[in-house]
N, C-alpha and C. Protein backbone atom coordinates (compact mmCIF):
# COMPACT_ATOMS: atom_id res chain seq x y z
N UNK A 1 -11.71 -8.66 53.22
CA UNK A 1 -12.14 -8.80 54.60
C UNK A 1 -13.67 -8.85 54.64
N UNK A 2 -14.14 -9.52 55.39
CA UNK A 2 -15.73 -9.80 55.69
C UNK A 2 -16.01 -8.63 55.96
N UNK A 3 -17.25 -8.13 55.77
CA UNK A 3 -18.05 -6.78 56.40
C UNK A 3 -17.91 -6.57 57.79
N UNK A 4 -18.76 -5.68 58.32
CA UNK A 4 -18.72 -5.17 59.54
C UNK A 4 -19.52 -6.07 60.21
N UNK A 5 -19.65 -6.03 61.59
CA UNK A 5 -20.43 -7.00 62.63
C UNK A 5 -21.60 -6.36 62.24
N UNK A 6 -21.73 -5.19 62.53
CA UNK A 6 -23.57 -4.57 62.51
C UNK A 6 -24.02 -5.10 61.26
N UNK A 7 -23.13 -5.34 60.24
CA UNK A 7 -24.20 -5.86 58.95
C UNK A 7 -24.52 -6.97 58.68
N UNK A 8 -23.65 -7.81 59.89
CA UNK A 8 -23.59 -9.39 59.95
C UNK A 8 -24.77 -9.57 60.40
N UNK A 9 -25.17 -9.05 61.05
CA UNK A 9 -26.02 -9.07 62.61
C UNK A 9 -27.64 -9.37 61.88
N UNK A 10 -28.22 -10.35 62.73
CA UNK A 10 -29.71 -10.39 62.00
C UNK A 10 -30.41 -9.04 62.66
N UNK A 11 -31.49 -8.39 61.00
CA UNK A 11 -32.28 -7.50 61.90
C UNK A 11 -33.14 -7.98 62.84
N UNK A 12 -33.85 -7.52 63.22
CA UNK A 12 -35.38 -7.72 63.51
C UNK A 12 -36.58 -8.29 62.50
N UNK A 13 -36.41 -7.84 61.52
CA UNK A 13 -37.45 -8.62 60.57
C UNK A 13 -36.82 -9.79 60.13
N UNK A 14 -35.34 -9.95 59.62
CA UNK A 14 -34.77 -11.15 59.67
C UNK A 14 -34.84 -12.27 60.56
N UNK A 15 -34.86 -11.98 61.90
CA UNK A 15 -35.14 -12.82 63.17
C UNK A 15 -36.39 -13.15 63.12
N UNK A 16 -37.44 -12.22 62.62
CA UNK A 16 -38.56 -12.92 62.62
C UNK A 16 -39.50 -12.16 63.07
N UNK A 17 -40.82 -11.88 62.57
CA UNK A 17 -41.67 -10.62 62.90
C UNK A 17 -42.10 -10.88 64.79
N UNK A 18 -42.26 -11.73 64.73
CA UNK A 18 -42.57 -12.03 66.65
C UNK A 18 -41.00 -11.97 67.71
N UNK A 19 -40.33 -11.18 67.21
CA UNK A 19 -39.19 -10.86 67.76
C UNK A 19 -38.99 -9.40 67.90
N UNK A 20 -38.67 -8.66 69.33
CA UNK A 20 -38.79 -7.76 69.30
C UNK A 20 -36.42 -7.33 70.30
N UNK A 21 -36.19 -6.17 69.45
CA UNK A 21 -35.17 -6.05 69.83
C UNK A 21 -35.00 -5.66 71.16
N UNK A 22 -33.88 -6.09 72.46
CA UNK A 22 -34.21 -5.48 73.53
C UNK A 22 -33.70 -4.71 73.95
N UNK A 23 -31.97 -5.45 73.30
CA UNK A 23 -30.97 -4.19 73.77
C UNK A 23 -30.11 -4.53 72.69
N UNK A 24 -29.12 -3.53 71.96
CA UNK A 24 -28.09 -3.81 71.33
C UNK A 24 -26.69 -2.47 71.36
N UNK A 25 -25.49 -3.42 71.41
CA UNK A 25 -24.12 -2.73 71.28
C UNK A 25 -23.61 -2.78 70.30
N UNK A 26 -23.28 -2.15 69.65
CA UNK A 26 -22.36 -2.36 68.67
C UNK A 26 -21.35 -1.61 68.96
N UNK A 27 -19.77 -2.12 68.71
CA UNK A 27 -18.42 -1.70 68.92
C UNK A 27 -17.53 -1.77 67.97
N UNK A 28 -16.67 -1.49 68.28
CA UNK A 28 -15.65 -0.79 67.44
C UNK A 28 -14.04 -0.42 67.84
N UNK A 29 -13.08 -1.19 67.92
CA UNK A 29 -12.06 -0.48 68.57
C UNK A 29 -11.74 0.88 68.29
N UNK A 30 -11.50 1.28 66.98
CA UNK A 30 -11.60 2.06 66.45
C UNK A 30 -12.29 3.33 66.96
N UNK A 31 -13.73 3.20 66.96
CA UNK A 31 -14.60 4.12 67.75
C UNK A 31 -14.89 4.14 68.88
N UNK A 32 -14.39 3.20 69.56
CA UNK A 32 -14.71 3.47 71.18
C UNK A 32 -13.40 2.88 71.55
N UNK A 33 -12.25 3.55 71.84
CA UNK A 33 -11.25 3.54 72.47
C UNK A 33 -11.51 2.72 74.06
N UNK A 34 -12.07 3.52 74.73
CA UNK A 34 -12.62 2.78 76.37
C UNK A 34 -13.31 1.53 76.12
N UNK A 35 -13.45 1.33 74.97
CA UNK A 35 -14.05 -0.36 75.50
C UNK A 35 -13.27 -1.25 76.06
N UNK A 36 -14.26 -1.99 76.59
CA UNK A 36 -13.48 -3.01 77.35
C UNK A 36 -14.91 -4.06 78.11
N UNK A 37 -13.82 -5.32 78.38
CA UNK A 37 -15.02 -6.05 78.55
C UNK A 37 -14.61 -6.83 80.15
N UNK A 38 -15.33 -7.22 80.46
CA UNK A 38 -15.28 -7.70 82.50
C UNK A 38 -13.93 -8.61 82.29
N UNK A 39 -13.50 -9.31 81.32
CA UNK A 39 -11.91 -10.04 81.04
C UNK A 39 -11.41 -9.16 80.48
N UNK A 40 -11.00 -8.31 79.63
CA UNK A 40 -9.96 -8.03 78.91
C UNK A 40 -10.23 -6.37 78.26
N UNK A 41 -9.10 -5.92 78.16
CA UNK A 41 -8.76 -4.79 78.11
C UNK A 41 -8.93 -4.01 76.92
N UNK A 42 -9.21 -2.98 75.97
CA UNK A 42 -9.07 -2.73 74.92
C UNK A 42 -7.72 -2.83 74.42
N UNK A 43 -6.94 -2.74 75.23
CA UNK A 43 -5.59 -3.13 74.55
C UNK A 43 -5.27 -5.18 74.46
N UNK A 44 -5.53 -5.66 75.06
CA UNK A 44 -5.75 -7.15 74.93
C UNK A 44 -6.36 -7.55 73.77
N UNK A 45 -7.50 -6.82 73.55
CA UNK A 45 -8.71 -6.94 72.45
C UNK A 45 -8.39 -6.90 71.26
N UNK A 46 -7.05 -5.70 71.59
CA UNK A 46 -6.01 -5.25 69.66
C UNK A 46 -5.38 -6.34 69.78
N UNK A 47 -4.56 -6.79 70.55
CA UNK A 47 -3.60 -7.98 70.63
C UNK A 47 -4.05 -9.58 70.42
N UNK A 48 -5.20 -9.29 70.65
CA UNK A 48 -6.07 -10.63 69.88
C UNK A 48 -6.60 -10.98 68.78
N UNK A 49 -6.56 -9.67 68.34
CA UNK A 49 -6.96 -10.14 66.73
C UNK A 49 -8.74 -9.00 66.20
N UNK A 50 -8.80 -8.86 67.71
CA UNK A 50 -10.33 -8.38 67.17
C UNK A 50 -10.86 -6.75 66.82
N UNK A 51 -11.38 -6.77 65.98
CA UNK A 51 -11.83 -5.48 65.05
C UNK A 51 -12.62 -4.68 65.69
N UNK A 52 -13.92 -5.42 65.63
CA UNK A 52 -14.92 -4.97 66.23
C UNK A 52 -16.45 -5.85 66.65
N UNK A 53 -17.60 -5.81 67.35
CA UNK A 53 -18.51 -6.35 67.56
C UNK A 53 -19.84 -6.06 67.65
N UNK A 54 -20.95 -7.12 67.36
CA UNK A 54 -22.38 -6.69 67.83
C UNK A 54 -22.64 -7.53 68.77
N UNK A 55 -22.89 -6.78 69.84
CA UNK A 55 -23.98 -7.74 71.16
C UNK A 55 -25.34 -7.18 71.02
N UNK A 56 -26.05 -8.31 70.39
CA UNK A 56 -27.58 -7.81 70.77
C UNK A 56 -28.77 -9.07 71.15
N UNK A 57 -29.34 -8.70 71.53
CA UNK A 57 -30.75 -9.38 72.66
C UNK A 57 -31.98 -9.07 72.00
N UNK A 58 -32.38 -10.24 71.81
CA UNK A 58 -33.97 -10.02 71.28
C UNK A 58 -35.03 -10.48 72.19
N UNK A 59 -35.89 -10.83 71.79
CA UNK A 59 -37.56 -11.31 72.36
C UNK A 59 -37.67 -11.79 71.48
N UNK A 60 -38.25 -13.53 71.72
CA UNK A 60 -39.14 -13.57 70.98
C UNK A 60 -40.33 -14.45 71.32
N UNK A 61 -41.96 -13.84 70.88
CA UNK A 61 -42.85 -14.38 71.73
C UNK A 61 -43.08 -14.06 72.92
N UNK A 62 -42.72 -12.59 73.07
CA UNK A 62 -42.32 -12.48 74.81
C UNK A 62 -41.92 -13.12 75.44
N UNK A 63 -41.09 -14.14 75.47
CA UNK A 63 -41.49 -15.25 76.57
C UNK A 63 -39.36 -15.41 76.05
N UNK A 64 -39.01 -15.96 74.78
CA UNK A 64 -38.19 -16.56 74.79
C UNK A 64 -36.69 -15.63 74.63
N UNK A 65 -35.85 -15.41 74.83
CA UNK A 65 -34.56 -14.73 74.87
C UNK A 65 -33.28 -15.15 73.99
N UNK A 66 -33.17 -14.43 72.64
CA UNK A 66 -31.85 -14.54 71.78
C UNK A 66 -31.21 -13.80 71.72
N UNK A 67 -29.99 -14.53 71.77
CA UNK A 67 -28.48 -13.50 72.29
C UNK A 67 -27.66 -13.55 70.53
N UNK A 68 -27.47 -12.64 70.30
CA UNK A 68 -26.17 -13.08 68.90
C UNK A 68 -25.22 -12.08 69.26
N UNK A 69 -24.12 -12.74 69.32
CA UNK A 69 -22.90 -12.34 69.51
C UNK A 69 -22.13 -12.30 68.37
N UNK A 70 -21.43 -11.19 67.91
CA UNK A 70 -20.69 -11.79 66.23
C UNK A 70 -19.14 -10.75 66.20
N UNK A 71 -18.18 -11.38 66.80
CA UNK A 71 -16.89 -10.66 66.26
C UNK A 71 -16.24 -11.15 65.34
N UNK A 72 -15.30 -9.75 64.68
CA UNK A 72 -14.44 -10.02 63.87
C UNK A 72 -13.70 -9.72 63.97
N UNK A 73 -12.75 -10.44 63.60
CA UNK A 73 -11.11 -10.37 63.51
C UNK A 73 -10.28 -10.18 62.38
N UNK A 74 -8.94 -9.61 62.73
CA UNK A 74 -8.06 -9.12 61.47
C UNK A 74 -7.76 -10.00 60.72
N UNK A 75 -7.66 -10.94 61.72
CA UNK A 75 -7.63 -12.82 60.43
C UNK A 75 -8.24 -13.97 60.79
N UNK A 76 -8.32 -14.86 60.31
CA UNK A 76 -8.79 -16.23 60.58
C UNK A 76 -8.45 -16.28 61.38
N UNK A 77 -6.98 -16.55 61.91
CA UNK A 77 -6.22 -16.97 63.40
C UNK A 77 -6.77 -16.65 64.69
N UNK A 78 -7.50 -15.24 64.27
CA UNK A 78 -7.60 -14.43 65.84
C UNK A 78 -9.47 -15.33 65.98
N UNK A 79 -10.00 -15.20 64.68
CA UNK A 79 -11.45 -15.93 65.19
C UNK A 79 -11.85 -17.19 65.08
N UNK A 80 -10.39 -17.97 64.70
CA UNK A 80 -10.55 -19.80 64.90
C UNK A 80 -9.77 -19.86 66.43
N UNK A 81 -9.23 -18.96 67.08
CA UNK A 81 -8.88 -19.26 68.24
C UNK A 81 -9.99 -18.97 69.36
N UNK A 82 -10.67 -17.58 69.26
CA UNK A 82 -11.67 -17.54 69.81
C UNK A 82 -12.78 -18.60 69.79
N UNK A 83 -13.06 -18.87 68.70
CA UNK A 83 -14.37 -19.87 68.63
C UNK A 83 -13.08 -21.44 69.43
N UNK A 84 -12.35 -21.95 69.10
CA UNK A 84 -11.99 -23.26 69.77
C UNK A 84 -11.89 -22.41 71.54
N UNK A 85 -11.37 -21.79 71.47
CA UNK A 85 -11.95 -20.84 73.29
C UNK A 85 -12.97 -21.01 74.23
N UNK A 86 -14.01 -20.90 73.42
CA UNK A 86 -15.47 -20.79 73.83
C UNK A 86 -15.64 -22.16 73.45
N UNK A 87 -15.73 -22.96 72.75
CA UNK A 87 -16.17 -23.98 73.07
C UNK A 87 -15.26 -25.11 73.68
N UNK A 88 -14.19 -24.85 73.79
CA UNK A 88 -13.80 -25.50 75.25
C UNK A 88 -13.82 -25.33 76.85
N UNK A 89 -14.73 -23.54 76.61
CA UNK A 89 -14.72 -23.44 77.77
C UNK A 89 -16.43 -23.93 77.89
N UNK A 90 -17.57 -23.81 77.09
CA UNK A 90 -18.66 -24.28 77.54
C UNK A 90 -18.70 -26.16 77.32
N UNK A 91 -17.57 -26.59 77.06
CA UNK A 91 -17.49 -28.52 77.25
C UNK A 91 -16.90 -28.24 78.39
N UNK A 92 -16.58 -27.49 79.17
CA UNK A 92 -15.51 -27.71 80.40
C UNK A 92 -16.51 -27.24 81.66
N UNK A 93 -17.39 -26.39 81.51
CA UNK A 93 -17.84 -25.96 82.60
C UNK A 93 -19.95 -26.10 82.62
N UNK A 94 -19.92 -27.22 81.99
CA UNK A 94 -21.40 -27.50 82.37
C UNK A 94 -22.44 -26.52 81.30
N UNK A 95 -22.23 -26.80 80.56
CA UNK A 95 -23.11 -25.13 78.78
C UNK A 95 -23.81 -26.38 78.94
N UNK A 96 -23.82 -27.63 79.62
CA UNK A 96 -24.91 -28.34 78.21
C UNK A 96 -24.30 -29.62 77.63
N UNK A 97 -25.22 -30.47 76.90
CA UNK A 97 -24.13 -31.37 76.34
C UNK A 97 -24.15 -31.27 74.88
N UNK A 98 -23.20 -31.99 74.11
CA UNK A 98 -23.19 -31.49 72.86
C UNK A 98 -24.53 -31.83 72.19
N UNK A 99 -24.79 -31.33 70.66
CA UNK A 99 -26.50 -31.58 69.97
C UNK A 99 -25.63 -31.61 68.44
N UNK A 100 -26.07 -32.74 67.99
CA UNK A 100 -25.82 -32.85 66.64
C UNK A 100 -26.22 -31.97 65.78
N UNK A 101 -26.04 -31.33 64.65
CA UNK A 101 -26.49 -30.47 63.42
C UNK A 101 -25.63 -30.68 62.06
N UNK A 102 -26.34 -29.99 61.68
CA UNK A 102 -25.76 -29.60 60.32
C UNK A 102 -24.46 -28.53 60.43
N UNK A 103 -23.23 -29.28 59.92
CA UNK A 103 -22.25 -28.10 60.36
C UNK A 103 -22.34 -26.77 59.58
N UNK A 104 -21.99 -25.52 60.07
CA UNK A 104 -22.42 -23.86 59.81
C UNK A 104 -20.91 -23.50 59.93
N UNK A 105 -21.08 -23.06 58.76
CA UNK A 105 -19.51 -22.34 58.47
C UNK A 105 -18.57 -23.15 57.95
N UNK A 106 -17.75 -22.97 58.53
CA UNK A 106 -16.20 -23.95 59.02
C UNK A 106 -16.18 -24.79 59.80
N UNK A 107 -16.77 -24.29 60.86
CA UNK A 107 -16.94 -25.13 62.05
C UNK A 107 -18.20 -24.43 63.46
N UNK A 108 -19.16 -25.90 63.83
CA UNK A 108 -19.81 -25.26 64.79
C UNK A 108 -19.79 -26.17 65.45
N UNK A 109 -20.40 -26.16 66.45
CA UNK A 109 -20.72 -26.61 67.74
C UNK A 109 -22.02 -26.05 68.80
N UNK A 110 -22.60 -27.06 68.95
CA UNK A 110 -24.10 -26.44 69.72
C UNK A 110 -24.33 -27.16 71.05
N UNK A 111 -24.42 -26.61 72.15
CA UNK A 111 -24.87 -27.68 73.06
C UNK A 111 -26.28 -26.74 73.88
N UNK A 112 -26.80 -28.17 74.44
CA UNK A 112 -28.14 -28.24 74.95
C UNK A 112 -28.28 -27.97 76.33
N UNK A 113 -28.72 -27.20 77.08
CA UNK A 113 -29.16 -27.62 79.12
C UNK A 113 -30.34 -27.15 79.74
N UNK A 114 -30.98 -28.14 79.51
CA UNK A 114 -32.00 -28.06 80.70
C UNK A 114 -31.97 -27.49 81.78
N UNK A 115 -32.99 -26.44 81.81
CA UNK A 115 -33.09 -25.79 83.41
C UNK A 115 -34.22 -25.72 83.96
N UNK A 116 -34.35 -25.24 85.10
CA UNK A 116 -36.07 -25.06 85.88
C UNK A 116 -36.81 -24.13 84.92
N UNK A 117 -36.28 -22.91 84.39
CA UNK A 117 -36.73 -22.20 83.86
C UNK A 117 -37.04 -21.94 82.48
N UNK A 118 -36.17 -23.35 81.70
CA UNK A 118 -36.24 -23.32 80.42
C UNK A 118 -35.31 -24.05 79.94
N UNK A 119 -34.89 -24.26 78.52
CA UNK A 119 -33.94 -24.76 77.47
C UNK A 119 -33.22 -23.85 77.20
N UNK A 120 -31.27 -24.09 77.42
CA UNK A 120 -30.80 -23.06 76.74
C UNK A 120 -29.77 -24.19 75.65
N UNK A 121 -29.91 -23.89 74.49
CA UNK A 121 -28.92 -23.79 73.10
C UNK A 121 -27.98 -22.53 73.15
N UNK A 122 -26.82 -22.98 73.05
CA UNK A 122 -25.59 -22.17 72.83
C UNK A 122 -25.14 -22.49 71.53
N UNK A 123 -25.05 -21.97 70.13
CA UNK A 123 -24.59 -22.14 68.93
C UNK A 123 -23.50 -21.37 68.74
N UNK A 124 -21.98 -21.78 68.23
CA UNK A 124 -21.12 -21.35 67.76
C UNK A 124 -20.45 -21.71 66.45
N UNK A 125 -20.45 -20.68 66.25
CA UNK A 125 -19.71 -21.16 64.24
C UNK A 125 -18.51 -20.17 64.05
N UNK A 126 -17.69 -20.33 62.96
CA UNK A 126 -16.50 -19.86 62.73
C UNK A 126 -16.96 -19.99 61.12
N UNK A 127 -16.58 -18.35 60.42
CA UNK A 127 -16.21 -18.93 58.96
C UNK A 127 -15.89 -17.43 58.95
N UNK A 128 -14.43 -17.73 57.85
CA UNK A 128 -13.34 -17.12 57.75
C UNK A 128 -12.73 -15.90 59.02
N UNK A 129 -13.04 -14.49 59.05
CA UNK A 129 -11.98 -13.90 60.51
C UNK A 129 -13.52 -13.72 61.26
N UNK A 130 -14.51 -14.37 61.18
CA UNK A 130 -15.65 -14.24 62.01
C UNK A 130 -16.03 -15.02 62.78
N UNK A 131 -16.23 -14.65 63.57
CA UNK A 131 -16.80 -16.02 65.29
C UNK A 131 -18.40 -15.64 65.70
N UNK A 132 -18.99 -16.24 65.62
CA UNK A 132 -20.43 -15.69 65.42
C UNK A 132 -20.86 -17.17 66.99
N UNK A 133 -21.94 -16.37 67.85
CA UNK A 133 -22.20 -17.07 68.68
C UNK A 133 -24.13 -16.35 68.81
N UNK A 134 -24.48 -17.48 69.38
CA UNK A 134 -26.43 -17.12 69.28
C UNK A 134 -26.64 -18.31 70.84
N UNK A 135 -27.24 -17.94 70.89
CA UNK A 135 -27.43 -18.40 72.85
C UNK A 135 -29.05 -18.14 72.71
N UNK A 136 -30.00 -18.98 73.14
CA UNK A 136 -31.48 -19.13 73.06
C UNK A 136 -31.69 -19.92 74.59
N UNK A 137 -32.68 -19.13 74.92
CA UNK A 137 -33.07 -19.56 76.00
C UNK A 137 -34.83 -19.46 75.83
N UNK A 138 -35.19 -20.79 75.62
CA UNK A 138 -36.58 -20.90 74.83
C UNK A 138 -37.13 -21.46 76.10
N UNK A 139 -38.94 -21.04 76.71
CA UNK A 139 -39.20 -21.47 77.72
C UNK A 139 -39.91 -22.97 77.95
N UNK A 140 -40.27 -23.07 76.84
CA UNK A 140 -40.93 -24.64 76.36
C UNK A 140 -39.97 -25.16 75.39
N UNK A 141 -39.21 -26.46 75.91
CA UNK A 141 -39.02 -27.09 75.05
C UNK A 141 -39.52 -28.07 73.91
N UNK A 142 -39.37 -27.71 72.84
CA UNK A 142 -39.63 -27.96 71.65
C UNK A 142 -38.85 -28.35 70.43
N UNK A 143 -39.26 -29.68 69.61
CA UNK A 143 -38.88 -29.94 68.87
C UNK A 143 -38.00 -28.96 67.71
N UNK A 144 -38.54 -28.00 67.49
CA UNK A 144 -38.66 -27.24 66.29
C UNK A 144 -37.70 -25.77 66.98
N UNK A 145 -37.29 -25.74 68.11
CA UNK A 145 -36.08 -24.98 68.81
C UNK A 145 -34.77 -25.36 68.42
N UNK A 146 -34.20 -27.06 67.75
CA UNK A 146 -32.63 -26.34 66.84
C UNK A 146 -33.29 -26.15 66.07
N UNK A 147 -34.05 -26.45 65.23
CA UNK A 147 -34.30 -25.92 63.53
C UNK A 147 -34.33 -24.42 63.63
N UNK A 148 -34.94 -23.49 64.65
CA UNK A 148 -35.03 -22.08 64.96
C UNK A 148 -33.40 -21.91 65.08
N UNK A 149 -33.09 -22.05 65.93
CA UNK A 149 -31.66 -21.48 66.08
C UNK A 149 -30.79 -21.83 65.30
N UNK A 150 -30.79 -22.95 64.75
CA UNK A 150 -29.59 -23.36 63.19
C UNK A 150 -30.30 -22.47 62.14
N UNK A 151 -31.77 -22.20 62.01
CA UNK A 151 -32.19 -21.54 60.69
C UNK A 151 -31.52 -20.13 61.14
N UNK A 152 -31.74 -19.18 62.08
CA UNK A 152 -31.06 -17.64 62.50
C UNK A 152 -29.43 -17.76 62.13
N UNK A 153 -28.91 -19.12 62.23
CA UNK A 153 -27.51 -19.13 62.51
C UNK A 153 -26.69 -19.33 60.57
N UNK A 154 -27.68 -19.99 59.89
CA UNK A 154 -27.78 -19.63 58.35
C UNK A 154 -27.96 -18.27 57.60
N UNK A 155 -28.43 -17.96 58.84
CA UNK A 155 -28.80 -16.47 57.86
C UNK A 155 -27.79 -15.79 58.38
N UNK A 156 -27.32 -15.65 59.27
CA UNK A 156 -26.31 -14.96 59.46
C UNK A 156 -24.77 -15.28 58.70
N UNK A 157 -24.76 -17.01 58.69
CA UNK A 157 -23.54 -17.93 57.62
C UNK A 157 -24.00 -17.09 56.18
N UNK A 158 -24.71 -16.80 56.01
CA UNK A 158 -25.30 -16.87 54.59
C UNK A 158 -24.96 -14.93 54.47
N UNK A 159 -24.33 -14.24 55.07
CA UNK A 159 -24.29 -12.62 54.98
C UNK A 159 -22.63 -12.73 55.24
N UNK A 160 -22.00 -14.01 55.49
CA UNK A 160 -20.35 -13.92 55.56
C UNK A 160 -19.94 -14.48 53.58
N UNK A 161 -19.37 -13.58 53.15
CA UNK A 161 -18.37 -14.21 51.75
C UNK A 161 -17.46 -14.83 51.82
């Protein structure tokens, strides 16, 4: 079985010295019985396949906002269903349109959307019972914003066996 989410998880110096952490969760069915999330239940959560998770939020540059999301599951099944999930639900409801890359993992998918306030990239990858998701909301768009978010999204591919 793949490691734990918290070890999946990029640090802070991994993300990059101009990145500062803002908030982070880490979970556990196991250790936190009451979890639960605004959809689904801790008992839903066992019935899906999933182990446990890191939600955490960075800075970076003051200015720009990275999300990495990374669960795992008891098998492939439970985190190739999640990841085809999520990205049919951000092709269905306006995430953006799709952005070509280099595929990460097994399988990814990245899309792009312009807003008043900025660029957001949504990156999702799957490899083996792990669903790993990174969400950037960079305030200047810039060339060199996928190479940032596909390079974070390697390093994290690159800590799954």
């Amino acid at each position: 079985m793949t490691g734990r989410s918290i070890d999946i998880a990029l640090t802070r110096a991994e993300a990059g010295d101009d990145t500062e952490t803002v908030r982070e969760n880490v979970c556990t069915l196991a250790t936190e019985p009451e979890l639960c999330f605004n959809y689904a239940t801790t008992e839903e959560l066992k019935n899906w396949g999933f182990t446990e998770g890191c939600f955490s939020c960075l800075l970076k540059d003051k200015k720009d906002v990275l999300i990495q999301v990374i669960t795992t599951y008891q098998n492939r099944d439970g985190a190739s269903n999640a990841y085809n999930a999520d990205v049919n639900h951000l092709t269905k409801n306006g995430y953006g349109r799709p952005v070509k890359t280099k595929p990460i993992g097994e399988s990814s998918a990245m899309f792009k959307k312009k807003q008043s306030d900025g660029t957001t990239y949504n990156l999702l990858f799957l490899k083996n019972n792990v669903f790993a998701a990174i969400s950037a909301k960079y305030k200047i768009d810039k060339a060199d914003n996928i190479d940032h978010i596909t390079g974070l999204a390697w390093k994290i591919e690159g800590k799954l066996k």
